[in-house]
Protein backbone atom coordinates (compact mmCIF):
# COMPACT_ATOMS: atom_id res chain seq x y z
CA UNK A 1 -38.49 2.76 -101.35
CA UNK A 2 -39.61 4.21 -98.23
CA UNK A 3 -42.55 1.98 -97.20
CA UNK A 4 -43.20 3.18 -94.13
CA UNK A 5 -45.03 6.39 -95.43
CA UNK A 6 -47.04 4.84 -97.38
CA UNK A 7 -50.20 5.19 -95.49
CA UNK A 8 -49.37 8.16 -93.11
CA UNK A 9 -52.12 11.32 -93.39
CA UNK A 10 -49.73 13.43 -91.17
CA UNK A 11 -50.55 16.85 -92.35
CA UNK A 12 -53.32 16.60 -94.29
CA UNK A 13 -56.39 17.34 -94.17
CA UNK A 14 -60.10 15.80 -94.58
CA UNK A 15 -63.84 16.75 -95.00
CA UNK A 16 -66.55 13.45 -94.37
CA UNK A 17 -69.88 14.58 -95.19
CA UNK A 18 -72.02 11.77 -92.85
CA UNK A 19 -68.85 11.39 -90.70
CA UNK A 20 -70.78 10.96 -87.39
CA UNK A 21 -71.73 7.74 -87.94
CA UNK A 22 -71.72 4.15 -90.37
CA UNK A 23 -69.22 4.31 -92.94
CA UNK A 24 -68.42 7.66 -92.33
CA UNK A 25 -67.58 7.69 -88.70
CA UNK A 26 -65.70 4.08 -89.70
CA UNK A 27 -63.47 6.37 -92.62
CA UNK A 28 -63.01 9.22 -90.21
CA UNK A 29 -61.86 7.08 -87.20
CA UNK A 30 -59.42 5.37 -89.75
CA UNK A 31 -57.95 8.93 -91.15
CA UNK A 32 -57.55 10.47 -87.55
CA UNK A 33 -55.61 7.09 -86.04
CA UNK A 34 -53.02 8.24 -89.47
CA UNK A 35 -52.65 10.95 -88.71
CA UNK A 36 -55.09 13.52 -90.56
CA UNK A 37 -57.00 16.41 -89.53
CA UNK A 38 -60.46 15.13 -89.88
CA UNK A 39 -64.10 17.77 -90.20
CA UNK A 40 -66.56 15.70 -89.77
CA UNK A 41 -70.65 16.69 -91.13
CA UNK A 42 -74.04 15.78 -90.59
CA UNK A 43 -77.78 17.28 -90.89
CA UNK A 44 -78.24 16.72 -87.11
CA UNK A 45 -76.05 19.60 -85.48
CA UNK A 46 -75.90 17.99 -81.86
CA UNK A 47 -75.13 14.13 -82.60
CA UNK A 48 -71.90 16.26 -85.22
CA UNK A 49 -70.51 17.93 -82.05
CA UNK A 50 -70.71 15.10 -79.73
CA UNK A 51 -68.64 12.77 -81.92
CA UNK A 52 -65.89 15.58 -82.73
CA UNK A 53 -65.62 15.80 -79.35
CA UNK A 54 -65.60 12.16 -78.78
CA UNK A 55 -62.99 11.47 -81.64
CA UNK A 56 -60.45 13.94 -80.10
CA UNK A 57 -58.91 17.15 -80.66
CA UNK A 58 -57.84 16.82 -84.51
CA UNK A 59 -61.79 16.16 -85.03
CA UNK A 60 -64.32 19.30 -86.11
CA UNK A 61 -67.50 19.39 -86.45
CA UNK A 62 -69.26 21.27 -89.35
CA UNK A 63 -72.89 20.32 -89.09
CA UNK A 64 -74.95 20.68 -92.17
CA UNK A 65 -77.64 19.43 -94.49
CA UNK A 66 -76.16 18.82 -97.48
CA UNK A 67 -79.28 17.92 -99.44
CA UNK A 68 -79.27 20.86 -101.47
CA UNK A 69 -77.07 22.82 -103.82
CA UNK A 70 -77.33 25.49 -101.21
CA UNK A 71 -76.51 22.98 -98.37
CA UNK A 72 -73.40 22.29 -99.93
CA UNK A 73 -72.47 25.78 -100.75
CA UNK A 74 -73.02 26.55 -96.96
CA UNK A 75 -70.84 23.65 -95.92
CA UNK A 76 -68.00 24.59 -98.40
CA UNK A 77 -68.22 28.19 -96.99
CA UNK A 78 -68.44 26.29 -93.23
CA UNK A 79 -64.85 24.67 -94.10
CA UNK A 80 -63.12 27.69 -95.96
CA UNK A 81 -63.72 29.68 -92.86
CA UNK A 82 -61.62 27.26 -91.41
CA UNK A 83 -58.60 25.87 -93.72
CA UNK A 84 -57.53 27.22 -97.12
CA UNK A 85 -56.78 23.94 -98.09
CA UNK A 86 -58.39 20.75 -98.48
CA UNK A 87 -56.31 17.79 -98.87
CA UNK A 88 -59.20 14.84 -99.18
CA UNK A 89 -63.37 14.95 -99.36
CA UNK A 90 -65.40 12.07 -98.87
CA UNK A 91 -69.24 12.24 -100.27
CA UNK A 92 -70.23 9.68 -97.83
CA UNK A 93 -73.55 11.34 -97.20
CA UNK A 94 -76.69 9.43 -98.55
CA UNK A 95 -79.93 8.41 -98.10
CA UNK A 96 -82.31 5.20 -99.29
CA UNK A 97 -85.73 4.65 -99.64
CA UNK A 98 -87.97 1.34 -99.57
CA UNK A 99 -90.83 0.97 -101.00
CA UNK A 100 -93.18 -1.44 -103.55
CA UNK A 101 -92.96 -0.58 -107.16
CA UNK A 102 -96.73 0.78 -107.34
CA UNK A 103 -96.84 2.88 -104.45
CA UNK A 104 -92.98 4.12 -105.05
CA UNK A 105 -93.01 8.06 -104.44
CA UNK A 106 -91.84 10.40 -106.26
CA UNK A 107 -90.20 12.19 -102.59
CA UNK A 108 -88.48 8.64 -102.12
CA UNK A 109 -87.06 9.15 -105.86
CA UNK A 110 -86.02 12.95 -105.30
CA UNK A 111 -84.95 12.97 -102.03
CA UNK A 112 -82.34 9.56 -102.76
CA UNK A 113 -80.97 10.73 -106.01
CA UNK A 114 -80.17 14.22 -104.43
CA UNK A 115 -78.38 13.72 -101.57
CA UNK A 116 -76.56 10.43 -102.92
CA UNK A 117 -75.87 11.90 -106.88
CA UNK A 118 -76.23 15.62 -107.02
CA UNK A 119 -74.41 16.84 -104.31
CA UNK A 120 -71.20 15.09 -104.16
CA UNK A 121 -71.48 16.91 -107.35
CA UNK A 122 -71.83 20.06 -106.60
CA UNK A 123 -70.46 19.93 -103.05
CA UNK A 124 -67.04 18.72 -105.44
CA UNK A 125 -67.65 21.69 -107.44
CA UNK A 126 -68.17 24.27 -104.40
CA UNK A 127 -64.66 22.88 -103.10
CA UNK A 128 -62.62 23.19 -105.95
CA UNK A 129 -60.33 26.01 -105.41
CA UNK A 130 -59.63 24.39 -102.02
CA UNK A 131 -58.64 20.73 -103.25
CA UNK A 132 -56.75 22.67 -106.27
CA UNK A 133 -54.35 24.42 -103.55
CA UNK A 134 -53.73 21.53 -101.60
CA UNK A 135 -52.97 19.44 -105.12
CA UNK A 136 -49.67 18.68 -106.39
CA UNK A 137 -47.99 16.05 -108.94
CA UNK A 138 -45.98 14.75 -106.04
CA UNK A 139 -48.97 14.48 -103.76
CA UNK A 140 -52.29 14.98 -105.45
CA UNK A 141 -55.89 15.76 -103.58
CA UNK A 142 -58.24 13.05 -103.59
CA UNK A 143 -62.08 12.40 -103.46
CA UNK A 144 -63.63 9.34 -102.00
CA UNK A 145 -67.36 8.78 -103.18
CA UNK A 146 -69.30 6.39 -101.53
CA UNK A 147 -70.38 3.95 -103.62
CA UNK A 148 -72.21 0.35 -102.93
CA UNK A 149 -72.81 -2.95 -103.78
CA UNK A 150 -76.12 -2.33 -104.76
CA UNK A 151 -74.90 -0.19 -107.87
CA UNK A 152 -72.88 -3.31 -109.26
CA UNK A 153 -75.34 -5.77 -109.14
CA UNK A 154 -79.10 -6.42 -108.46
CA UNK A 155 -79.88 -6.54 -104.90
CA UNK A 156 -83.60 -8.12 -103.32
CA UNK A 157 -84.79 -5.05 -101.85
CA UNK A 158 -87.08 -2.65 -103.56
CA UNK A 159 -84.52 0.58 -103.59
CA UNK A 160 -85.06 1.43 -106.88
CA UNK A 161 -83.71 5.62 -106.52
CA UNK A 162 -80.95 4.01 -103.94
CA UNK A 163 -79.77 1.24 -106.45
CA UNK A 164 -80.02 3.78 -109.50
CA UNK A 165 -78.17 6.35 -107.48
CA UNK A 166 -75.12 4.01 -106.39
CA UNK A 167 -74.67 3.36 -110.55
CA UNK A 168 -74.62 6.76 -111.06
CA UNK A 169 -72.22 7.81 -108.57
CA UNK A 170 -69.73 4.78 -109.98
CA UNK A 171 -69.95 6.71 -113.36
CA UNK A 172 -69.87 10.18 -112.15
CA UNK A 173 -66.83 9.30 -110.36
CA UNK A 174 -65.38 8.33 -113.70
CA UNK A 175 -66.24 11.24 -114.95
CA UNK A 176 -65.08 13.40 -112.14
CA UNK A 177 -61.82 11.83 -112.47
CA UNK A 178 -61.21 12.49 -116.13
CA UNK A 179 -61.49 16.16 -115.41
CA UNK A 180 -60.45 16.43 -111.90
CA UNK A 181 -56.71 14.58 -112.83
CA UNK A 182 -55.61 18.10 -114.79
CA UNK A 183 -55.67 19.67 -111.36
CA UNK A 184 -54.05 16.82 -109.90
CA UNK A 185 -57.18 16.08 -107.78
CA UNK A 186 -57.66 12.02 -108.04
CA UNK A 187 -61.22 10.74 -107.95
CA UNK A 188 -62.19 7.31 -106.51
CA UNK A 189 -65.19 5.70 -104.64
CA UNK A 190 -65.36 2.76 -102.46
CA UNK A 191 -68.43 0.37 -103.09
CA UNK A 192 -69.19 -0.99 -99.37
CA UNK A 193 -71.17 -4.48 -98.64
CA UNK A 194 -72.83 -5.87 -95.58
CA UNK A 195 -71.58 -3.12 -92.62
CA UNK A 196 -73.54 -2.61 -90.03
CA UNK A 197 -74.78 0.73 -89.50
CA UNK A 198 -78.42 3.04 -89.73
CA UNK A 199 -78.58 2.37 -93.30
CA UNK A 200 -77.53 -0.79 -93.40
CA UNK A 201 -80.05 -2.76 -90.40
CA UNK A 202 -79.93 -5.73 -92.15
CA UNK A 203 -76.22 -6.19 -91.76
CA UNK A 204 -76.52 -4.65 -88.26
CA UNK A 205 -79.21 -6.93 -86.94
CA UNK A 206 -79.68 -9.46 -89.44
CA UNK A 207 -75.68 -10.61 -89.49
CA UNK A 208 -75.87 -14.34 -89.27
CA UNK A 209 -78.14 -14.71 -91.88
CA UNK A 210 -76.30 -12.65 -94.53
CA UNK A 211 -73.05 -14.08 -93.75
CA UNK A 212 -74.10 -17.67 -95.78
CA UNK A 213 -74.34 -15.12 -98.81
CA UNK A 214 -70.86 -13.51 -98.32
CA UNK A 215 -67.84 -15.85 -99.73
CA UNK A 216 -65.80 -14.24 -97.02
CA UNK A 217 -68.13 -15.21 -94.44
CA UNK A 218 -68.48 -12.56 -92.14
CA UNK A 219 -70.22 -8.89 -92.08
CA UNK A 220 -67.73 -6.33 -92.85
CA UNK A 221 -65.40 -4.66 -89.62
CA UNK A 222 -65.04 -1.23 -89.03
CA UNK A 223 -61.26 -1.37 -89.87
CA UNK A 224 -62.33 -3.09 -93.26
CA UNK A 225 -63.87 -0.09 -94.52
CA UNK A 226 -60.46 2.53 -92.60
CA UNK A 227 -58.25 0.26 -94.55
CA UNK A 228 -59.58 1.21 -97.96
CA UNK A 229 -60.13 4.67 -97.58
CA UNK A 230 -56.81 5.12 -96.18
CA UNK A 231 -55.61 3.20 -99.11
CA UNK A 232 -57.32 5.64 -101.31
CA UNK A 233 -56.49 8.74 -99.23
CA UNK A 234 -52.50 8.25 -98.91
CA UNK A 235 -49.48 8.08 -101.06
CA UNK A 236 -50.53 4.87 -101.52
CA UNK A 237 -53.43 5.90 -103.84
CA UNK A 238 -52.03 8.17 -105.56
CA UNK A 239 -52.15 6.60 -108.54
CA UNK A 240 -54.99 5.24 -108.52
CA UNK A 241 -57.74 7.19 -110.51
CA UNK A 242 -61.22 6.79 -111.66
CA UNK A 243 -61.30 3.19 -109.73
CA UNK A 244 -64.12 1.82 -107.47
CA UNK A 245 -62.93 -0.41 -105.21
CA UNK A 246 -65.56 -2.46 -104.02
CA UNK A 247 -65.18 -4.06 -99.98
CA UNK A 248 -67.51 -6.65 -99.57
CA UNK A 249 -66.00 -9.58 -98.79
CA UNK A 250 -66.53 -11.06 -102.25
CA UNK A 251 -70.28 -10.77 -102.87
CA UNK A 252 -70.02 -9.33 -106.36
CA UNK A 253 -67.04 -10.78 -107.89
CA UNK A 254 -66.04 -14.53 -106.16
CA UNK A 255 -69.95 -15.26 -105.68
CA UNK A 256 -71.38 -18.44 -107.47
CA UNK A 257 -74.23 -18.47 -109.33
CA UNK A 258 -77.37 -20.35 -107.03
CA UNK A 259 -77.64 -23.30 -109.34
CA UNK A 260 -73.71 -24.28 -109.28
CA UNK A 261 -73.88 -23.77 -105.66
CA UNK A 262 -76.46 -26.65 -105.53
CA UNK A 263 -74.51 -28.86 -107.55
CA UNK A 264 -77.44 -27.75 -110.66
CA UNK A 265 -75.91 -27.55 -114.74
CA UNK A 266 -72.80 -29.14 -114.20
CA UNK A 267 -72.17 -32.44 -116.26
C-alpha cells in the first residue's frame, strides 16, 4: 500500500471560485503546498491578481463574477483557454445576507441563492467536458462544494436565503454526485464552522466568545479547512462520493443540548 501518495496533487489541476480569500484562499494555499496547479477566481479583478502572484508561480488568476449563468460561462471559457483539462473545481464562491424577517428583501433572497445554489450548478455544467477528460476509474475528477454549518442545523442569525441556500447545496451535491459518478467525476462538499474570514466576522473578531459553544474549543485554523479539501481532492477521496464532511470542531454532531449542559432533565 503505498501511503505516501495518498495526499499528493502533483499534476493535477484546480479551479477555486472565491480563491482569493476565507475558505477559498485557505483550500487553495492547501492544494498548491501538494502539489497542484491552482486558478484561483474572484469578482474583484485586482485583489485575484495580487494573490496569484502572492501564492507563487503554480497560482493563476481568472477574475470573474460568477453570479450569473453568463458569469460562469465566461469563467469556464476563461479556464479552457488555458488547460484542456480540469482535474478538481471548488464552488467556494458565496454570498449572505442579514436582515429581520419583515423587512427581508427580496435582492437579499436572489442575490444569496444565486451565487451560493445556482451557479455551482451551472458553473459544474459549463465545465463538464473538461472534468470528463481529466476523469478516470483509477483517478476520478472531483468537485468540492462549499457547504456550512448553517445548512445542518439552525443557527441565531437571521440568514434566512444563506441558511436555505447551504441545505440546498448539501442536496444538490447529492444529486450531482449520482449523475456525475458515470463520468467518474466524484462530488463532495465540505460544511465549514467558526473560520475566520469576510463572511464569517463573528469568528474573525468575535473568537473568544464562540469558542465556549465549540466542543473542540477553538475557532477553526487555516490548515483545518487544507486538510479536508485535500482529503477530498486526492487519492485519498476517491472513494468518497456524495458525502459532506462537515469541519467544525464538533458543533453539530458532539454538541449537548443547553439543558443537559446545565445539569437540567437528568434524574
Amino acid at each position: 500500500m503505498d501511503t505516501q501518495s495518498l495526499f499528493s496533487l502533483k499534476g493535477r489541476t484546480a479551479l477555486i471560485t472565491g480563491g482569493s480569500r476565507g475558505v477559498g484562499l485557505m483550500i487553495a494555499k492547501g492544494f498548491l503546498a501538494q502539489g497542484a496547479k491552482v486558478y484561483i477566481s474572484s469578482r474583484k479583478a485586482e485583489v485575484c491578481d495580487e494573490v496569484a502572484i502572492a501564492l507563487g508561480d503554480k497560482c493563476f488568476s481568472l477574475p470573474m463574477d460568477v453570479a450569473t449563468v453568463e458569469g460562469c460561462r465566461a469563467l469556464a471559457d476563461a479556464y479552457l483557454a488555458h488547460e484542456s483539462q480540469l482535474d478538481i473545481l471548488v464552488n467556494n464562491a458565496g454570498a449572505l445576507w442579514n436582515a429581520p424577517f419583515n423587512v427581508f428583501p427580496e435582492q437579499g433572497w436572489d442575490k444569496v441563492m444565486d451565487l451560493n445554489v445556482k451557479s455551482p450548478f451551472f458553473l459544474t455544467q459549463s465545465l463538464l467536458a473538461a472534468l470528463k477528460a481529466a476523469a478516470s476509474p483509477s483517478k476520478p475528477s472531483k468537485v468540492i462544494n462549499i457547504g456550512s454549518i448553517d445548512g445542518l442545523r439552525l443557527a441565531t442569525w437571521e440568514t434566512y436565503s444563506y441558511q436555505a441556500s447551504k441545505a440546498a447545496i448539501i442536496n444538490l451535491t447529492k444529486r450531482l454526485a449520482a449523475t456525475l459518478i458515470n463520468d467518474q467525476i466524484n462530488v463532495t462538499a465540505i460544511c465549514p464552522g467558526a473560520f475566520p474570514s469576510e463572511m464569517n466576522p463573528a469568528a474573525r473578531d468575535q473568537g473568544d466568545s464562540l469558542i465556549r459553544a465549540i466542543p473542540n474549543k477553538r475557532i477553526g485554523h487555516d490548515d483545518d479547512m487544507a486538510a479536508a479539501a485535500i482529503y477530498l481532492a486526492a487519492r485519498s477521496g476517491d472513494y468518497v462520493v456524495g458525502e459532506s464532511i462537515t469541519v467544525d470542531g464538533g458543533l453539530v454532531n458532539a454538541s449537548l443540548p443547553e439543558n443537559i449542559l446545565h445539569g437540567h432533565g437528568t434524574e
